[in-house]
N, C-alpha and C. Protein backbone atom coordinates (compact mmCIF):
# COMPACT_ATOMS: atom_id res chain seq x y z
N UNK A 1 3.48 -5.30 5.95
CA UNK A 1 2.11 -5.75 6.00
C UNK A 1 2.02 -7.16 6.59
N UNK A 2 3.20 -7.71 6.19
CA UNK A 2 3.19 -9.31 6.90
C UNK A 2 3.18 -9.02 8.61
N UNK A 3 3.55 -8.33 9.00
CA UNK A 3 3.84 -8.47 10.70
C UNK A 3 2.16 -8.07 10.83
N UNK A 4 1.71 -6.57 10.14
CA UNK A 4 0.41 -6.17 10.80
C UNK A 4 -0.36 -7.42 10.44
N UNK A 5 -0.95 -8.44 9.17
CA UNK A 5 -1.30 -9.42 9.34
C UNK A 5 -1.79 -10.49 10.35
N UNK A 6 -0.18 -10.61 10.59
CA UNK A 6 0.08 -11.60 11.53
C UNK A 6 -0.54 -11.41 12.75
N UNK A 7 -0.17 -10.15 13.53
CA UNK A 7 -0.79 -9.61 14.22
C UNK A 7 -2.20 -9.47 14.14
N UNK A 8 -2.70 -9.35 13.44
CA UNK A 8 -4.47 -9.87 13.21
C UNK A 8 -4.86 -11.31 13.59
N UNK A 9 -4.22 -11.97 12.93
CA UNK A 9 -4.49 -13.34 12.69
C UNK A 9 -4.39 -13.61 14.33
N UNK A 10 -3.40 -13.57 14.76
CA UNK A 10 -2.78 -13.50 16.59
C UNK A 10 -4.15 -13.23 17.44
N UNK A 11 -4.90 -11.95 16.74
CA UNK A 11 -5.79 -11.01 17.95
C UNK A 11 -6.63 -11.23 17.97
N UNK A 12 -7.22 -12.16 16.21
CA UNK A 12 -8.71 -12.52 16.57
C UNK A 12 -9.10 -13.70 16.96
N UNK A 13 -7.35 -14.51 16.72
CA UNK A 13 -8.17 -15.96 17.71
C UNK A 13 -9.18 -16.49 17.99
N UNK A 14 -8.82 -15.69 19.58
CA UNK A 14 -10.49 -15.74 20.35
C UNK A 14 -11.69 -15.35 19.78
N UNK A 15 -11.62 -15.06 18.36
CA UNK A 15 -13.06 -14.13 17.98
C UNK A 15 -13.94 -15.50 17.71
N UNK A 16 -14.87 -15.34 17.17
CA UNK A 16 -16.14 -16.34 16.43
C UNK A 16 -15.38 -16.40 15.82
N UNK A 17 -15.28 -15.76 14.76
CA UNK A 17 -14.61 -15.37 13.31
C UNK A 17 -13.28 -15.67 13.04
N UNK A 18 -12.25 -15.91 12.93
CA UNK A 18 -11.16 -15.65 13.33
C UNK A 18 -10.31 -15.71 11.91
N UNK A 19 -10.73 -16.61 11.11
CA UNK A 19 -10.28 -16.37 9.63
C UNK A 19 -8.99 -17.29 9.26
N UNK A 20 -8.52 -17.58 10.60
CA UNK A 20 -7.26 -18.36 10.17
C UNK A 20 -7.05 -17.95 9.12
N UNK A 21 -7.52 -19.42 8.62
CA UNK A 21 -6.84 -19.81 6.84
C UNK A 21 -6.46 -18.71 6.16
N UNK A 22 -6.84 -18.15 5.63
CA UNK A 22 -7.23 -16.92 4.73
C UNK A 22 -6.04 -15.81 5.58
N UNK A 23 -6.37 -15.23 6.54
CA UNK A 23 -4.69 -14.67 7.07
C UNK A 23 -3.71 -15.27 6.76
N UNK A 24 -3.24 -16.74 6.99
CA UNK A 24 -2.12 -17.63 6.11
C UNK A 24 -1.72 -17.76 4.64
N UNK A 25 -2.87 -17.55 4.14
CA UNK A 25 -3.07 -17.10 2.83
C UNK A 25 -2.68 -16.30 2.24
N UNK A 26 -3.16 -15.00 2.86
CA UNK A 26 -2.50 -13.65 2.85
C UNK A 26 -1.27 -13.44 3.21
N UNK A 27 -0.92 -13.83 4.04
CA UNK A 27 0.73 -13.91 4.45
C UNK A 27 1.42 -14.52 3.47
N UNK A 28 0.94 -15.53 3.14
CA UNK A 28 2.21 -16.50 2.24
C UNK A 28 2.13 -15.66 0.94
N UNK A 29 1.09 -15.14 0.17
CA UNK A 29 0.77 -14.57 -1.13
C UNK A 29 2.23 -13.27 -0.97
N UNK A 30 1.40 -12.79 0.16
CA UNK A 30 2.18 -11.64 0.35
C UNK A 30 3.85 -11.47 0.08
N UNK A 31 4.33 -12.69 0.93
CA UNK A 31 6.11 -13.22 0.89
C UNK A 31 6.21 -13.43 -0.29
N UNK A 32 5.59 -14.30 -0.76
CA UNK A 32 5.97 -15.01 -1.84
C UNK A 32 6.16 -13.58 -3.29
N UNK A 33 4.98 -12.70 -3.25
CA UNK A 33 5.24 -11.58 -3.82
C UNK A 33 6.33 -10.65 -4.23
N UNK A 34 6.66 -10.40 -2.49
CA UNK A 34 8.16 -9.91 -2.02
C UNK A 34 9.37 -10.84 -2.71
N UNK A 35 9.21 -11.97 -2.47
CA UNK A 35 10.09 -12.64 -2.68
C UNK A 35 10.48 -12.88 -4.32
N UNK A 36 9.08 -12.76 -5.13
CA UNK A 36 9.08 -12.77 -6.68
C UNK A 36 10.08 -11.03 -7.08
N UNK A 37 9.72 -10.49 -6.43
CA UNK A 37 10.03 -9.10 -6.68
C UNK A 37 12.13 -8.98 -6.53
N UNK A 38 12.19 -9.63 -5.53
CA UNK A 38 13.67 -9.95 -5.38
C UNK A 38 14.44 -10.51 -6.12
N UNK A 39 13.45 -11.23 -6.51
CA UNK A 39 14.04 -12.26 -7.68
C UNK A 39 14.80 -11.81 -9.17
N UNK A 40 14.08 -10.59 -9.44
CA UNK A 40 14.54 -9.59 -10.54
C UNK A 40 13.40 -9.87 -11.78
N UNK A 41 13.65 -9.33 -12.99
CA UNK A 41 12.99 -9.11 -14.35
C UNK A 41 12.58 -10.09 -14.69
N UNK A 42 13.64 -11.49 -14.39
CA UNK A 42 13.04 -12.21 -15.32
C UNK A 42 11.85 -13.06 -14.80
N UNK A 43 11.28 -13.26 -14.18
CA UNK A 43 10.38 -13.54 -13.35
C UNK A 43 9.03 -12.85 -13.25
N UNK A 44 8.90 -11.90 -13.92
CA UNK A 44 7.61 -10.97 -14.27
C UNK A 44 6.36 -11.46 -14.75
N UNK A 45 6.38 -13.16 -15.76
CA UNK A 45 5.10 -13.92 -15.67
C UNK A 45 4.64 -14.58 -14.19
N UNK A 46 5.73 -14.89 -13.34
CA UNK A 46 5.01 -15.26 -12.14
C UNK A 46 4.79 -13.77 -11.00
N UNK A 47 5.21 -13.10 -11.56
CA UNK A 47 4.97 -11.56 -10.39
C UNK A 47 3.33 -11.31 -10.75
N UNK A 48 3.22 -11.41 -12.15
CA UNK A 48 1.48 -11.23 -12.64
C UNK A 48 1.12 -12.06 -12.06
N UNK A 49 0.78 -13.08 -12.26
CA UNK A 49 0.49 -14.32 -11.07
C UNK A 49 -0.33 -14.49 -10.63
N UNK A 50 0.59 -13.90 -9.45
CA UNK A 50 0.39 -13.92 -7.83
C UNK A 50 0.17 -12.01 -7.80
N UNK A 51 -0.05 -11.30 -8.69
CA UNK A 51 -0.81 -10.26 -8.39
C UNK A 51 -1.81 -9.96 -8.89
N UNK A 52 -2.33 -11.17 -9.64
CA UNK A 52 -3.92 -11.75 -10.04
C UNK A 52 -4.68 -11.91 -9.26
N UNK A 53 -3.67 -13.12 -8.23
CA UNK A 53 -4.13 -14.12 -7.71
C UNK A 53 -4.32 -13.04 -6.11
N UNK A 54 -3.96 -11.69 -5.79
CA UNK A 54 -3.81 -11.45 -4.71
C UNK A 54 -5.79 -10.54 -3.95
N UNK A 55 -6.26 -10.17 -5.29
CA UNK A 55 -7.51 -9.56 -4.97
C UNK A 55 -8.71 -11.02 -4.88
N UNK A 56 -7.92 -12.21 -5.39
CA UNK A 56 -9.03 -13.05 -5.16
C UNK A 56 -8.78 -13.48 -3.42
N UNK A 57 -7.53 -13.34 -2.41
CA UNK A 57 -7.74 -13.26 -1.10
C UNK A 57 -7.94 -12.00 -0.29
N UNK A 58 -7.94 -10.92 -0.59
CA UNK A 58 -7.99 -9.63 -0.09
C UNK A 58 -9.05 -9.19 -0.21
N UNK A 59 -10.42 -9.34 -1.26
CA UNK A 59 -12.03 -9.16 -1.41
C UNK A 59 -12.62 -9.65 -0.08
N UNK A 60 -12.27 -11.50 -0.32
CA UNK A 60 -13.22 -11.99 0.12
C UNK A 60 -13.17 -12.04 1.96
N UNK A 61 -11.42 -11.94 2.63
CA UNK A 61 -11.45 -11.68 3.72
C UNK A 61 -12.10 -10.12 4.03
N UNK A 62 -11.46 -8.89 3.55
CA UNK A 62 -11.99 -7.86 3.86
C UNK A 62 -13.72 -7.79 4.04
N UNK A 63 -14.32 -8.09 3.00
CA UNK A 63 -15.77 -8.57 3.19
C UNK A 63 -16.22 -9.17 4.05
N UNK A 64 -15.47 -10.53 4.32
CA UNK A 64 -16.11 -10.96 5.76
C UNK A 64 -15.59 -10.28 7.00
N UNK A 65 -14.45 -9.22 6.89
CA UNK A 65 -14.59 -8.79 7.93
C UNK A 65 -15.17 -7.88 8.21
N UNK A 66 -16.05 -7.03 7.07
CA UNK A 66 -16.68 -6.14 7.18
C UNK A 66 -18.40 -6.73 7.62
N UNK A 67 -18.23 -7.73 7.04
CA UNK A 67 -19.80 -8.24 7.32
C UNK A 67 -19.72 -8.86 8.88
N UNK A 68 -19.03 -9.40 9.29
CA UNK A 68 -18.80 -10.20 10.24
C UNK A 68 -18.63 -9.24 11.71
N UNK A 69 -17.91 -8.26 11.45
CA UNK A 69 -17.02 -7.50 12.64
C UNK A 69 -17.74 -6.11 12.42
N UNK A 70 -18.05 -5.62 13.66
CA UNK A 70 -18.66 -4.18 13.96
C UNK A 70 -17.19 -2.80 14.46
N UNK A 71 -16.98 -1.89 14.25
CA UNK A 71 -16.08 -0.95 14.37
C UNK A 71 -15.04 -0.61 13.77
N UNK A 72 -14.10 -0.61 14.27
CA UNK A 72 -12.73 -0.52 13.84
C UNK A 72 -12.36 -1.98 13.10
N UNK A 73 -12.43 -3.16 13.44
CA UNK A 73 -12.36 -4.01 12.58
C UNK A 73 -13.05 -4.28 11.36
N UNK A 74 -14.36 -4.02 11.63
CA UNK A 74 -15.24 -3.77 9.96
C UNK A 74 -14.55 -2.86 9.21
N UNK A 75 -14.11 -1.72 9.59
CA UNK A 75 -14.29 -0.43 8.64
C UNK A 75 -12.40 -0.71 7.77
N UNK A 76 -11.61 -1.57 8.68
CA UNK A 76 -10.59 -2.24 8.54
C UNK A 76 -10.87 -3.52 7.45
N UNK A 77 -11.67 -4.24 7.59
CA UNK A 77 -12.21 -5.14 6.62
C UNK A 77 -12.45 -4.26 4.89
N UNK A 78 -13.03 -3.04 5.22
CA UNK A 78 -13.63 -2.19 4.57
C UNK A 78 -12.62 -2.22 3.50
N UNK A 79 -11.60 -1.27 4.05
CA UNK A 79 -10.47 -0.69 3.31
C UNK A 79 -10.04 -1.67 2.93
N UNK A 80 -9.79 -2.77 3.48
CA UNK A 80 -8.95 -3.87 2.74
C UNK A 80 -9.34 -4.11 1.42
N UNK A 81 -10.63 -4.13 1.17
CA UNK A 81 -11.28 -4.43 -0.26
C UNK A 81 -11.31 -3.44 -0.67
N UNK A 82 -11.13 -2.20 -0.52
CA UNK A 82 -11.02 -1.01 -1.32
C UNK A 82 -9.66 -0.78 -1.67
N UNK A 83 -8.84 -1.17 -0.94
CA UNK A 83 -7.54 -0.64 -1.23
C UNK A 83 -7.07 -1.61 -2.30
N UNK A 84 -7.40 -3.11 -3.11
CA UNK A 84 -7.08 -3.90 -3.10
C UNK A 84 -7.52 -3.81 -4.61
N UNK A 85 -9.02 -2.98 -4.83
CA UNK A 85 -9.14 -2.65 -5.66
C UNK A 85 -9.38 -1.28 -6.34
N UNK A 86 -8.58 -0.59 -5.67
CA UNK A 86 -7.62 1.13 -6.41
C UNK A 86 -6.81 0.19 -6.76
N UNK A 87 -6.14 -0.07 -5.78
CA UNK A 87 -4.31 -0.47 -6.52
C UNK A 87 -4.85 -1.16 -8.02
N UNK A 88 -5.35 -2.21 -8.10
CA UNK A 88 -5.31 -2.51 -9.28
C UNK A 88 -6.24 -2.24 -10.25
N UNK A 89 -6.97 -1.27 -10.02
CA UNK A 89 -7.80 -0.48 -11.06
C UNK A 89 -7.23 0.63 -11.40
N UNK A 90 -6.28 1.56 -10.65
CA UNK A 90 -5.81 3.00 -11.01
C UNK A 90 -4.72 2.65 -12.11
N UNK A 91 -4.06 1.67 -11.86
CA UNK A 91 -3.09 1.55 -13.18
C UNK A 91 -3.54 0.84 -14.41
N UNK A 92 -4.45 0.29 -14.27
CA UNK A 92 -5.34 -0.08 -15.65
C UNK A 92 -5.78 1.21 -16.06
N UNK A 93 -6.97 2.04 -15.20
CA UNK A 93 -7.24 3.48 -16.09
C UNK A 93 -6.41 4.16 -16.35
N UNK A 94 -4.89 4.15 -16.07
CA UNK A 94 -3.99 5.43 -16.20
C UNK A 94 -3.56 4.70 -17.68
N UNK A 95 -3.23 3.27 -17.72
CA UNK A 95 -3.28 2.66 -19.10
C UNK A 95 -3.88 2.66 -19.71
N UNK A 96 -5.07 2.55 -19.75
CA UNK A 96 -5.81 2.94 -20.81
C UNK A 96 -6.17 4.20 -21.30
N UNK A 97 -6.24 5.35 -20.84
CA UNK A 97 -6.31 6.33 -20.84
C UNK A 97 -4.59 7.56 -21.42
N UNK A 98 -3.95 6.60 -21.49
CA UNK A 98 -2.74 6.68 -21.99
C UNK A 98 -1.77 7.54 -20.84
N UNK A 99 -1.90 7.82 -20.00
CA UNK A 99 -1.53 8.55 -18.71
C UNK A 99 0.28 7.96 -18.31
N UNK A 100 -0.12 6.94 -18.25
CA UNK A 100 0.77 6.27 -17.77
C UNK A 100 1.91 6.67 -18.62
N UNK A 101 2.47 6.65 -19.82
CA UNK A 101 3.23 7.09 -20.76
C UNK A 101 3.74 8.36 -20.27
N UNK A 102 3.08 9.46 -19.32
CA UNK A 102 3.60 11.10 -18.87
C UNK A 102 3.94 10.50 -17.81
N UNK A 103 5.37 11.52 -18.07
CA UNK A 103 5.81 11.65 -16.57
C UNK A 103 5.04 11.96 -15.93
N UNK A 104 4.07 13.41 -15.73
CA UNK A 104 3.33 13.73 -14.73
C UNK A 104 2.14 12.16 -14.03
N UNK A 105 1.82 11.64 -15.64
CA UNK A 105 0.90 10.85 -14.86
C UNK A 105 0.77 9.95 -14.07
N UNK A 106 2.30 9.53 -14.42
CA UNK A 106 3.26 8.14 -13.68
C UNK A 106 3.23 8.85 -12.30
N UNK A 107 3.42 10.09 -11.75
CA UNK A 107 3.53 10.75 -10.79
C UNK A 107 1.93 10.56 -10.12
N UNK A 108 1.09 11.30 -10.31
CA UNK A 108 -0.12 11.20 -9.98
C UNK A 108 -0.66 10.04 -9.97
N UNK A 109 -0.27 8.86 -10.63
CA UNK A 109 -0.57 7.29 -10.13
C UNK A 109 0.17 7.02 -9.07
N UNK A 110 1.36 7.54 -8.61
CA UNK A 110 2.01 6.78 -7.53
C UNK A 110 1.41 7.32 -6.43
N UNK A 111 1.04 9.05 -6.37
CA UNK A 111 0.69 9.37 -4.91
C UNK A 111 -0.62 9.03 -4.84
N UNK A 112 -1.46 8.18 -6.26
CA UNK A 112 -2.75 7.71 -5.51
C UNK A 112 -2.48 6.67 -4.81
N UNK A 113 -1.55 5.90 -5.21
CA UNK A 113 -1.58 4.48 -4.69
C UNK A 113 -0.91 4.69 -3.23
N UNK A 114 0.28 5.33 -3.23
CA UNK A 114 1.04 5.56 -1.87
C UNK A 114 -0.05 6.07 -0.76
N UNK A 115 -0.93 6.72 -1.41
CA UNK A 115 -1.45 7.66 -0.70
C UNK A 115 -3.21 6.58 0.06
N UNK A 116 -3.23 5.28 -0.64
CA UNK A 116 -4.03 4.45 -0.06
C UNK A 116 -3.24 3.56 0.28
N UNK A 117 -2.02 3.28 0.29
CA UNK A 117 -1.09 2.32 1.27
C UNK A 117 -1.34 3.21 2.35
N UNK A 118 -0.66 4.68 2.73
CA UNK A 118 -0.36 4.72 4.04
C UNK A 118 -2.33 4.86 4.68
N UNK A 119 -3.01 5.20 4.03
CA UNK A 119 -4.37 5.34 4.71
C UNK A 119 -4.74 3.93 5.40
N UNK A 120 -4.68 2.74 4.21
CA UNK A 120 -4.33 1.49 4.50
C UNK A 120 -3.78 1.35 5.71
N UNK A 121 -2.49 1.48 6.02
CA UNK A 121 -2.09 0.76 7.07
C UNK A 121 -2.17 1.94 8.29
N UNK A 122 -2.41 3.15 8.17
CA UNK A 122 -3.21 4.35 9.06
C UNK A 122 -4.78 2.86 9.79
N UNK A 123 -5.39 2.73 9.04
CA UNK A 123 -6.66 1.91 9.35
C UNK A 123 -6.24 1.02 10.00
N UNK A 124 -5.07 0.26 10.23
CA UNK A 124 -5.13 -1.39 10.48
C UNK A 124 -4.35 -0.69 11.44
N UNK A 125 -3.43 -0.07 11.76
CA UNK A 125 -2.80 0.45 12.76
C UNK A 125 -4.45 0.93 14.07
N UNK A 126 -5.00 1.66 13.62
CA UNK A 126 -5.44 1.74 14.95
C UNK A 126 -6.61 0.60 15.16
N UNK A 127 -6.78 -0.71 14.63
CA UNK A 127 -7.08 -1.59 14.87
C UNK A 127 -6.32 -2.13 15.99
N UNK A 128 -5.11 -2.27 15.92
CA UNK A 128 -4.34 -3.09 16.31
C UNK A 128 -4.05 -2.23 17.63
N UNK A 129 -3.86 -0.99 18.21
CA UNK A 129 -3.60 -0.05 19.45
C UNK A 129 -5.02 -0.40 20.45
């Protein structure tokens, strides 16, 4: 996701809009994520964090790029805020709902989420072609 990013950040430059900051933002959240994740177990109060902290930059760019940008980049803006909030709403309801505890349900949470990553980056991919 860091390269397709980047690659945003790169293409809209020239736009009105262009967002800088907030792509840098996203990038660094993003590494730094990866990088918490590498880190191993014990590190799991700062993995929450920064996956608190990751829908407060992923709302507010997706939104402006949905408000801001007409086509393939809006509808790309779109998903960003949708995808941003499945991921972290489907495993709260599967928790609360006690789901999460079944195997099956642990199953059926992953291919929702997998299954709005690849749509996710399906969307930003033909942004970027």
């Amino acid at each position: 996701m860091v390269i397709i990013y980047y690659a945003f950040m790169r293409g809209m430059k020239t736009l009105h809009h262009p967002l800088t900051v907030l792509w840098w933002i996203t990038i660094a959240a993003n590494l730094l994520g990866f990088l918490i994740v590498c880190l191993g177990d014990k590190f799991h109060g700062v993995s929450a964090i920064v996956a608190t902290f990751l829908p407060l930059i992923y709302l507010p760019l997706g939104v402006l790029l949905f408000i801001w940008y007409r086509g393939r980049l809006g509808l790309a803006g779109l998903w960003m805020a949708i995808r941003i909030l499945v991921l972290n709403l489907v495993p709260v309801l599967f928790y609360v709902t006690g789901l999460i505890e079944k195997t099956w349900g642990m199953l059926v949470m992953e291919i929702i989420t997998i299954g709005i990553e690849l749509w996710y980056a399906w969307a930003l991919r033909r942004v970027l072609r």
